[in-house]
Protein backbone atom coordinates (compact mmCIF):
# COMPACT_ATOMS: atom_id res chain seq x y z
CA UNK A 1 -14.58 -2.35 5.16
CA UNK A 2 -12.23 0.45 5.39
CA UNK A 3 -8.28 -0.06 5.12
CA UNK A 4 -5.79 2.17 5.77
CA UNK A 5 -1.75 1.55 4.63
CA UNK A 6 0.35 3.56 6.76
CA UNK A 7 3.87 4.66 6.66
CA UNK A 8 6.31 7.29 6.58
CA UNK A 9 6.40 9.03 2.94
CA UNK A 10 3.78 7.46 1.30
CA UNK A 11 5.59 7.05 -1.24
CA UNK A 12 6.88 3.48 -2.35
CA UNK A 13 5.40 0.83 -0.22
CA UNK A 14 2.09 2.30 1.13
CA UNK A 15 1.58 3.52 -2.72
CA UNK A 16 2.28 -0.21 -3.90
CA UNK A 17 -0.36 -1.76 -1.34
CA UNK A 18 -3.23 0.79 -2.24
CA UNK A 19 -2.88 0.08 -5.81
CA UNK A 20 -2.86 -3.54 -5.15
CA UNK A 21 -5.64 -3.63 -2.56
CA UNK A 22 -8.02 -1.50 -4.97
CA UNK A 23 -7.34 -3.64 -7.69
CA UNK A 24 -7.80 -6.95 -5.55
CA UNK A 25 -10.80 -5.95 -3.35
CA UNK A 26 -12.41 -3.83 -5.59
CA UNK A 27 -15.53 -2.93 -4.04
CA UNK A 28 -15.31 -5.02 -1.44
CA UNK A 29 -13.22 -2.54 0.64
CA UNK A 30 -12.50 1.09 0.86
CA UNK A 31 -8.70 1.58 0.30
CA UNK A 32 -6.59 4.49 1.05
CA UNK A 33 -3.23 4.81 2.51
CA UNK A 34 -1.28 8.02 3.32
CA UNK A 35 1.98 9.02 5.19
CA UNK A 36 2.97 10.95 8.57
CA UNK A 37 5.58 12.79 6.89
CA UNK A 38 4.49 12.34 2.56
CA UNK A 39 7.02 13.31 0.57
CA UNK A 40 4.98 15.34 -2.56
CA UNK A 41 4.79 12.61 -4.97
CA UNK A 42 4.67 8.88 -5.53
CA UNK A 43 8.46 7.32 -6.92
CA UNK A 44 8.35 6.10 -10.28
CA UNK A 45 9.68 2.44 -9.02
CA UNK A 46 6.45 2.01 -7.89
CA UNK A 47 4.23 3.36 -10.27
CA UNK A 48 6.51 1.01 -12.57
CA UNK A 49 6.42 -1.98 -10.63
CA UNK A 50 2.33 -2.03 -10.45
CA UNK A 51 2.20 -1.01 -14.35
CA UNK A 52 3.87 -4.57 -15.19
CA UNK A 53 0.91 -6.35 -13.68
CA UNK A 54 -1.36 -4.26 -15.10
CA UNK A 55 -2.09 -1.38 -12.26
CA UNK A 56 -1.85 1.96 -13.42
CA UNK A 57 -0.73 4.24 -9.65
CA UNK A 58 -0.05 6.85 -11.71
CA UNK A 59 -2.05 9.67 -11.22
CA UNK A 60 -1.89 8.74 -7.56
CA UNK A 61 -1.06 11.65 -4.58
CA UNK A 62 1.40 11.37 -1.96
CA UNK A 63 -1.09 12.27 0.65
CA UNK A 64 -0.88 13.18 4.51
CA UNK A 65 -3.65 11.46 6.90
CA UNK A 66 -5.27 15.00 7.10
CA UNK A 67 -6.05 14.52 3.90
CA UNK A 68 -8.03 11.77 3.76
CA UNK A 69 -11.95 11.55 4.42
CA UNK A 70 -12.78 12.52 7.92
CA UNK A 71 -15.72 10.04 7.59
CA UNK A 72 -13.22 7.59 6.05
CA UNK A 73 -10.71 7.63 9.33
CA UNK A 74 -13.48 7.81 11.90
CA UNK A 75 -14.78 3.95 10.48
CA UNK A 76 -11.61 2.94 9.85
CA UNK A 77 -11.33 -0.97 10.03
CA UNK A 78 -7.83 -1.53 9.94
CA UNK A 79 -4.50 0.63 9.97
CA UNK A 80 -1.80 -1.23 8.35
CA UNK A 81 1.51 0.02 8.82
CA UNK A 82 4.97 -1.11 6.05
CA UNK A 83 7.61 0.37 7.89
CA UNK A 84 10.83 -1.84 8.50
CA UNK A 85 13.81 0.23 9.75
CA UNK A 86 12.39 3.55 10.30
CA UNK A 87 9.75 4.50 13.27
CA UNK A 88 5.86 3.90 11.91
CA UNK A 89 3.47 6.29 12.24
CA UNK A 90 0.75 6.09 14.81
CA UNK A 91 -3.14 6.76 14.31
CA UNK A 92 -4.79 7.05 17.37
CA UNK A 93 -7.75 5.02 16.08
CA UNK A 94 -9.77 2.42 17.47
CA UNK A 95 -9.21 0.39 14.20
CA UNK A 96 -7.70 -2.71 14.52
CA UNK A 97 -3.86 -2.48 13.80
CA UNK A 98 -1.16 -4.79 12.03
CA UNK A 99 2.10 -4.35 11.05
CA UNK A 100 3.82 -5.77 7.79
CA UNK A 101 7.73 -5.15 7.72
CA UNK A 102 8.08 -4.35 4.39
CA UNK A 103 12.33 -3.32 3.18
CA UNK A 104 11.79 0.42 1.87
CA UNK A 105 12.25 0.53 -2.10
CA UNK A 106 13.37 3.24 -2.49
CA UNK A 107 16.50 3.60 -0.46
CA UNK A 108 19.70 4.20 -2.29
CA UNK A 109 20.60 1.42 -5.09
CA UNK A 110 23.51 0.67 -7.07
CA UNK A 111 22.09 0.40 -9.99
CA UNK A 112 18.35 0.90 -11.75
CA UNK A 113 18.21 -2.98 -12.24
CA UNK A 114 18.77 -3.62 -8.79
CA UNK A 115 16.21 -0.54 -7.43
CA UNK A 116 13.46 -2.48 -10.29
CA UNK A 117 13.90 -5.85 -8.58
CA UNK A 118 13.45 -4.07 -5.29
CA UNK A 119 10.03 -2.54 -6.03
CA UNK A 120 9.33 -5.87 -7.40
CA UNK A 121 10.12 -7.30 -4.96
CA UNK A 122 8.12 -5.36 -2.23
CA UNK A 123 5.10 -5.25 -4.50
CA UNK A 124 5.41 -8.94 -4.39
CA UNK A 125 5.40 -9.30 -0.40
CA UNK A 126 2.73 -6.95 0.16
CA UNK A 127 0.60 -9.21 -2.30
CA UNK A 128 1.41 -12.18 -0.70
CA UNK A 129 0.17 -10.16 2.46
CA UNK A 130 -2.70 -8.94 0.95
CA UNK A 131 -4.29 -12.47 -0.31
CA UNK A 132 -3.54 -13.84 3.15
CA UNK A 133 -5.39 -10.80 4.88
CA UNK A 134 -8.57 -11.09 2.52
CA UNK A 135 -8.51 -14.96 3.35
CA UNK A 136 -8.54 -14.05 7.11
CA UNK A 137 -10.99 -11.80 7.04
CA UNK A 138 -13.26 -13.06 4.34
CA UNK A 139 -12.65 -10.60 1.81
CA UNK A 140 -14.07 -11.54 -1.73
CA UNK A 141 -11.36 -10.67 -4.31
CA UNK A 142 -12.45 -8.54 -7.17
CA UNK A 143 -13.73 -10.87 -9.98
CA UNK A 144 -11.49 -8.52 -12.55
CA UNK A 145 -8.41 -9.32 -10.57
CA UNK A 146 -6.09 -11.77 -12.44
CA UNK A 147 -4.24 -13.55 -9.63
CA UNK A 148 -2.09 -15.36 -12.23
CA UNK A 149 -0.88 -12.02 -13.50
CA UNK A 150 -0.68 -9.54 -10.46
């Protein structure tokens, strides 16, 4: 199965649900995810938030969808997009499509404590999210994945 996470930077959330999905699915799935306009580099909220459960994003690439496998994007199973307030990319793709509203992370905080329990908080929604998708779609999880911790 191929999964694609969608949104605008690729930066925050999209980052967040790639690291979790590879770590859940393992083999199971082929994960990417990518942004329509990526920003150059993946914020350190999120490469912190997945490095307290144990998931180390941090040689991860902001990436563009040009930059992903042509092979990848012409079997693609599913585009899911985590945009809330701003306008989501489109793939034109026959891949089935959802949509997860997830708050953006990164926008401005007043303090680091409350961006931390932001990321946290995302990271924790799009896990929710991803242990409901894999039960819809009879994913096995990835028998290294601690579901107690991450």
């Amino acid at each position: 199965m191929n999964i694609l996470f969608l949104c605008v930077a690729n930066s925050a959330r999209s980052q967040l649900a790639e690291g979790l999905a590879r770590a859940m699915f393992g083999a199971a799935a082929h994960v990417e995810s990518a942004g329509s306009e990526p920003c150059g580099f993946v914020r350190r909220g999120a490469v912190d938030a997945l490095g307290e459960i144990g998931i180390d994003i941090s040689q991860h690439q902001s990436k563009a969808i040009a930059d992903l496998d042509p092979g990848f994007l012409r079997d693609l199973d599913f585009v899911i997009t985590l945009c809330a307030d701003e306008v989501c990319p489109v793939l034109p793709s026959p891949a089935r499509r959802l949509h997860w509203p997830i708050a953006d992370p990164a926008r401005p905080a007043q303090s680091p404590q409350i961006e931390a329990a932001r990321y946290r908080e995302a990271r924790d929604q799009i896990r929710m999210l991803i242990l409901q998708f894999a039960r819809q779609h009879d994913i096995p999880l990835n028998p290294g994945y601690d579901t107690k911790q991450g």
